[in-house]
Protein backbone atom coordinates (compact mmCIF):
# COMPACT_ATOMS: atom_id res chain seq x y z
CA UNK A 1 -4.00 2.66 34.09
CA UNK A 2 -4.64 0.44 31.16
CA UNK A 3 -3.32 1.32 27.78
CA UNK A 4 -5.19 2.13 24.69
CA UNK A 5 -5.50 0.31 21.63
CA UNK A 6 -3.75 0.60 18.59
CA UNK A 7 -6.07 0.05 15.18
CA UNK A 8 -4.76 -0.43 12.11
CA UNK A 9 -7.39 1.46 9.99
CA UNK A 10 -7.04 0.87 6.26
CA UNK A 11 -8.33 3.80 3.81
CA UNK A 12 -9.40 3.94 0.40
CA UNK A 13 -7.22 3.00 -2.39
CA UNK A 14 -8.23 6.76 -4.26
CA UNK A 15 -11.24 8.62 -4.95
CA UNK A 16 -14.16 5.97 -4.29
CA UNK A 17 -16.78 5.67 -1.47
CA UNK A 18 -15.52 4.15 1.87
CA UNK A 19 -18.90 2.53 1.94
CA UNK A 20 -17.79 0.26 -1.62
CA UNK A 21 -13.99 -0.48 0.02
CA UNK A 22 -14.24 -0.53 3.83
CA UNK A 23 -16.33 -2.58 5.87
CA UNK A 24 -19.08 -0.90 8.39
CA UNK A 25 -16.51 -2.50 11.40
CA UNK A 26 -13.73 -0.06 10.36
CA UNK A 27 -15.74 3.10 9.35
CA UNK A 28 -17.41 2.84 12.69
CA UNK A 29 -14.24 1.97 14.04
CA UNK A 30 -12.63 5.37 12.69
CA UNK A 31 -15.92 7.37 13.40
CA UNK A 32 -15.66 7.35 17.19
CA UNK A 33 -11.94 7.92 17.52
CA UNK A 34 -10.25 10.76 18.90
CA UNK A 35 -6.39 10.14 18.13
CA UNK A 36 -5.21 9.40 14.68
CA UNK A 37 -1.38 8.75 13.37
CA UNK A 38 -0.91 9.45 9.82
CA UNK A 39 1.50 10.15 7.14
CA UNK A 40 -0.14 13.45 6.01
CA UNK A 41 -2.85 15.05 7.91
CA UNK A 42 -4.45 17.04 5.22
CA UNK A 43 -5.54 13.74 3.64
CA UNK A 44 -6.52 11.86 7.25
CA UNK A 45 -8.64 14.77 7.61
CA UNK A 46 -10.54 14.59 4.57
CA UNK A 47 -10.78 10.93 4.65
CA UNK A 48 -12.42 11.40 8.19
CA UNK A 49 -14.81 14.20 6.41
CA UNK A 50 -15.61 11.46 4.00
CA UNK A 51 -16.87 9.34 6.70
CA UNK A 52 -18.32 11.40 8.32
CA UNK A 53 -16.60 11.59 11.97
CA UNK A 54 -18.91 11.79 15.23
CA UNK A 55 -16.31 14.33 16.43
CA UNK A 56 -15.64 17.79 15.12
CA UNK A 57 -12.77 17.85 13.34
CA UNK A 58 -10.73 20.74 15.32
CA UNK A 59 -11.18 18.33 18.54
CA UNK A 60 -9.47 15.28 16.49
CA UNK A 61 -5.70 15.21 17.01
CA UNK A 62 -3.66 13.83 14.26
CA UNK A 63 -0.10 13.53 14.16
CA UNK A 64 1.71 12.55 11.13
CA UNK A 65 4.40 9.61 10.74
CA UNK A 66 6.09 9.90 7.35
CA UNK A 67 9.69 9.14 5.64
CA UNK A 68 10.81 12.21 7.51
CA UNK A 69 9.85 10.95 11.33
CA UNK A 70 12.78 10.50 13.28
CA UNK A 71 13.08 6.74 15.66
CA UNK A 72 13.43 9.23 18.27
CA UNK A 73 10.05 10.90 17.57
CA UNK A 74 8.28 7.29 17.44
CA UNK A 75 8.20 7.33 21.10
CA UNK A 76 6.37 10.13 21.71
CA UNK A 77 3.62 9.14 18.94
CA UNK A 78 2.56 6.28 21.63
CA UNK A 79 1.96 9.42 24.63
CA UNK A 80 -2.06 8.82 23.72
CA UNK A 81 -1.90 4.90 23.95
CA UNK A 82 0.12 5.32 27.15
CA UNK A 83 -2.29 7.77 28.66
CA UNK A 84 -5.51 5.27 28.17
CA UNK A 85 -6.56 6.89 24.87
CA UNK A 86 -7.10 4.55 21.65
CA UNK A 87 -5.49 5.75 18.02
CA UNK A 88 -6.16 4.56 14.66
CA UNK A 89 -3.32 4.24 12.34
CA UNK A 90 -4.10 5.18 9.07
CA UNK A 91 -1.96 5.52 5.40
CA UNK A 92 -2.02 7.53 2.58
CA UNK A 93 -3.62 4.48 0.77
CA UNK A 94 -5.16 0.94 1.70
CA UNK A 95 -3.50 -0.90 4.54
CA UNK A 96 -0.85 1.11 6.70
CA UNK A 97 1.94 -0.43 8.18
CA UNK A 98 2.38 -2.32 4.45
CA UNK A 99 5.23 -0.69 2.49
CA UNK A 100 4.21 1.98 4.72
CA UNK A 101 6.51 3.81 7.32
CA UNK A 102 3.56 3.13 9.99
CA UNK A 103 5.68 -0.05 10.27
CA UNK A 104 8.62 0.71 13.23
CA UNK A 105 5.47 2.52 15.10
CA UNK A 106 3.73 -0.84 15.26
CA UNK A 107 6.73 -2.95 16.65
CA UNK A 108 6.96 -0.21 19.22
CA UNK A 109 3.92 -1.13 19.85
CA UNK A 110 4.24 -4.38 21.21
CA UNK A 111 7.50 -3.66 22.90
CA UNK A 112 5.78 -1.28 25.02
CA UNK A 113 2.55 -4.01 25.30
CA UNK A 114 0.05 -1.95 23.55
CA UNK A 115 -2.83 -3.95 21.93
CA UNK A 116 -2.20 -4.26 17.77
CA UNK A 117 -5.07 -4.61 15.99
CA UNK A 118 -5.47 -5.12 12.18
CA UNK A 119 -8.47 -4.33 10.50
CA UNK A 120 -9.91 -5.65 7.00
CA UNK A 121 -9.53 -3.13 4.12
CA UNK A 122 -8.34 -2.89 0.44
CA UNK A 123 -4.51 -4.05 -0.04
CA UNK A 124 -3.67 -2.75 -3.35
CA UNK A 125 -0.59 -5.49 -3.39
CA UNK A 126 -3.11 -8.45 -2.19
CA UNK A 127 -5.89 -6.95 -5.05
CA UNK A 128 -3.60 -7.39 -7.86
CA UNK A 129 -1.99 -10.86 -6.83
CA UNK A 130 -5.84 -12.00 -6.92
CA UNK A 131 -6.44 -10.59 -10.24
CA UNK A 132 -2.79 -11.59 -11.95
CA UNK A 133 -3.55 -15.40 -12.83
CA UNK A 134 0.05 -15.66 -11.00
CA UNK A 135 1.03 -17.74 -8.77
CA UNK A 136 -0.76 -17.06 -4.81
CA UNK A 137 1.41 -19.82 -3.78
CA UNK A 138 4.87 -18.56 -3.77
CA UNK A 139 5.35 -14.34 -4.12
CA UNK A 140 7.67 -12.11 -2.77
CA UNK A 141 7.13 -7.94 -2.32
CA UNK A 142 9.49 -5.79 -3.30
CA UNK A 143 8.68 -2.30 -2.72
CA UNK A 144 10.34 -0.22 -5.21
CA UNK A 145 12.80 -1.30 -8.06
CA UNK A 146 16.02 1.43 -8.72
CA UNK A 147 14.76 4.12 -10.29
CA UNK A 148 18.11 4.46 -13.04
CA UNK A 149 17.42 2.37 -16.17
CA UNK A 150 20.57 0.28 -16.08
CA UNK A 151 20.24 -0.79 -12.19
CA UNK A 152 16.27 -0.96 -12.42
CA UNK A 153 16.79 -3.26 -15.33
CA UNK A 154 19.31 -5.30 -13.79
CA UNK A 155 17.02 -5.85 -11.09
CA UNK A 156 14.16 -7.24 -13.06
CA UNK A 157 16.77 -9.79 -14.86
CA UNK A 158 17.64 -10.87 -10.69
CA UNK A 159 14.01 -11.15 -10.42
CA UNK A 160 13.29 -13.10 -13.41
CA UNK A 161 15.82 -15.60 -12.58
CA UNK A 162 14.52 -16.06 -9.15
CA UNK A 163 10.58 -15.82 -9.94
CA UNK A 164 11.89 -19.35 -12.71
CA UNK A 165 14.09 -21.03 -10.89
CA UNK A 166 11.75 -20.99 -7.52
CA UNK A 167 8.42 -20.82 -10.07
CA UNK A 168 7.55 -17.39 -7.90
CA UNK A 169 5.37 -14.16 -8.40
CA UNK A 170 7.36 -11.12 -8.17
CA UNK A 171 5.45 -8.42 -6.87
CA UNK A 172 6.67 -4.47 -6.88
CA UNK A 173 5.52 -1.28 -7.51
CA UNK A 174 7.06 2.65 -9.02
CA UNK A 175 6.40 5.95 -8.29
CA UNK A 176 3.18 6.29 -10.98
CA UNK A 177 4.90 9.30 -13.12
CA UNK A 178 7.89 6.51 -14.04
CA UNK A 179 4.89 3.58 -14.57
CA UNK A 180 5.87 3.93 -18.35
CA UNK A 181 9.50 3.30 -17.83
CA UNK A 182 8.99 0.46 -16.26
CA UNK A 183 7.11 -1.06 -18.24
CA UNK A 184 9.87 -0.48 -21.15
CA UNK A 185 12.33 -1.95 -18.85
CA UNK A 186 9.72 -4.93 -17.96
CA UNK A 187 9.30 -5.40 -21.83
CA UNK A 188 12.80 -4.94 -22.91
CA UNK A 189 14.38 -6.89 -20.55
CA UNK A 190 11.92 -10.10 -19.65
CA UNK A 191 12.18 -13.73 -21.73
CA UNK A 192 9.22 -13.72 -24.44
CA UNK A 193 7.20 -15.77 -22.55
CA UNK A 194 7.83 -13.93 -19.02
CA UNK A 195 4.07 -13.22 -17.55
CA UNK A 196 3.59 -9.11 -16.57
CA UNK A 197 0.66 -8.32 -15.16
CA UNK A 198 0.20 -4.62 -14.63
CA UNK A 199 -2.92 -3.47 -12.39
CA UNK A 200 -3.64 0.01 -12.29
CA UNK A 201 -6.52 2.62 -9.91
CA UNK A 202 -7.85 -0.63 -7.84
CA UNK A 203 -10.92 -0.44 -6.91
CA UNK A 204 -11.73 2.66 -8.64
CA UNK A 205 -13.46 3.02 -12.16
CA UNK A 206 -11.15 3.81 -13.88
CA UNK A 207 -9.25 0.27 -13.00
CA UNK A 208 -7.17 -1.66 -15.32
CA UNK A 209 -6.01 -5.25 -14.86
CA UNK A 210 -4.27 -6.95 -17.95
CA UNK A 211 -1.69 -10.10 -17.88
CA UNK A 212 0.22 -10.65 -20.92
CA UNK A 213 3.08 -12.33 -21.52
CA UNK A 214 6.15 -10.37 -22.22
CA UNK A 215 6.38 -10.73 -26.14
CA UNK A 216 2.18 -9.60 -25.93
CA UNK A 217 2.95 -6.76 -24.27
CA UNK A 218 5.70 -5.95 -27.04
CA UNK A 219 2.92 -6.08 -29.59
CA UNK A 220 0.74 -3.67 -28.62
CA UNK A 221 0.29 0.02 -27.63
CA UNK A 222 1.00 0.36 -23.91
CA UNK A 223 -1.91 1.66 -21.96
CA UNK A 224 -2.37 4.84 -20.41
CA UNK A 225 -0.73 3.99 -16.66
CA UNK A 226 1.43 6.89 -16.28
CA UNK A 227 0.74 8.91 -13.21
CA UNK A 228 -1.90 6.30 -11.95
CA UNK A 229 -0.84 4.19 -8.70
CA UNK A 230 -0.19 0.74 -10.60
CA UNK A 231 1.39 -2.73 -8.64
CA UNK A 232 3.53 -4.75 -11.59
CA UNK A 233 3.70 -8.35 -11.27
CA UNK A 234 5.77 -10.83 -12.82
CA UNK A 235 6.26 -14.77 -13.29
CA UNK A 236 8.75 -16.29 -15.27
């Protein structure tokens, strides 16, 4: 028996259409299948709902994948793929296995010889690279910075240093309720003419791109990013 295939199925970045972020390819793609993997099901159902699905959703088996799966669990995620059955991977936002824990499931994946296969959808870190002005050249991802003031600011200083001395784009992002924080530590700790480029709801209406050097930022009231998913760039 042949194995299934695993897809890669990126979602929405928030609360907008699939039709205005997601190609036809993946929402038919997602339609037909029977087997999802997910970090939360409550929101792979409604994003199914949203699509809508050719299947009922009581006969659509999702299992979920988060921070709290176990490497021994990973194995038994693949029992569909094994059995002949293909399964969509999907995140809680844009592309999954990207600072997403749908990551270790993939390189099981190919050690067991299951087909990978990524499909084209909304990156929120790829989105705001485009729109920074920064440089596409050289960047580096860094997930999340420390969360404690004096170790998250120490951080940016290492990054700083780095993103001059090999003229690179430091990319990160924070949990949105502390987006304000960090951008006091951004603008309190980054050289005057340090570039940070916040971008904030991609792809949504309510989105907010803005590059500013660091003393430009210091000028001005800080907009209203708290508790909205928001990447922060940087270039020194």
């Amino acid at each position: 028996m042949s194995t299934g295939r695993l897809f890669l199925i990126p979602v929405t970045l928030g609360k907008s259409s699939t039709e205005s972020v997601l190609p036809i390819s993946v929402i038919d793609c997602a339609k037909r299948l029977a087997y999802f993997i997910a970090e939360n099901a409550k929101s792979a159902r409604a994003f199914l709902k949203s699509l809508p699905s050719e299947l009922p959703l009581q006969q659509i088996n999702i299992c979920e994948l988060n921070e709290h799966t176990s490497p021994d669990e990973l194995a038994g995620l693949l029992s569909p793929l094994l059995s002949g059955n293909d399964v969509g991977l999907i995140s809680e936002a844009g592309c999954p296995a990207v600072a997403d824990p749908g990551t270790n499931l993939v390189a099981l994946a190919h050690k067991r010889g299951i087909s990978v296969i990524p499909m084209v959808g909304p990156s929120s870190i790829l989105l705001a690279l485009m729109a920074s002005g920064l440089s596409g050249q050289n960047f580096s991802f860094h997930g999340y910075l420390p969360a404690k003031a004096d170790q998250r600011e120490k951080k940016i200083r290492e990054l700083e240093k780095d993103s001059r001395l090999e003229k690179r784009t430091q990319v990160f992002i924070e949990t949105p309720y502390r987006n304000k924080q960090m951008l006091e530590s951004l603008t309190a700790t980054c050289a005057a003419n340090t570039r940070i480029s916040i971008a904030t709801d991609l792809t949504l209406d309510s989105e907010y791109i803005a590059t500013k050097t660091c003393n430009e930022w210091r000028k001005q009231e800080f907009p209203a990013i708290d508790r909205r998913p928001t990447v922060f760039l940087l270039q020194a």
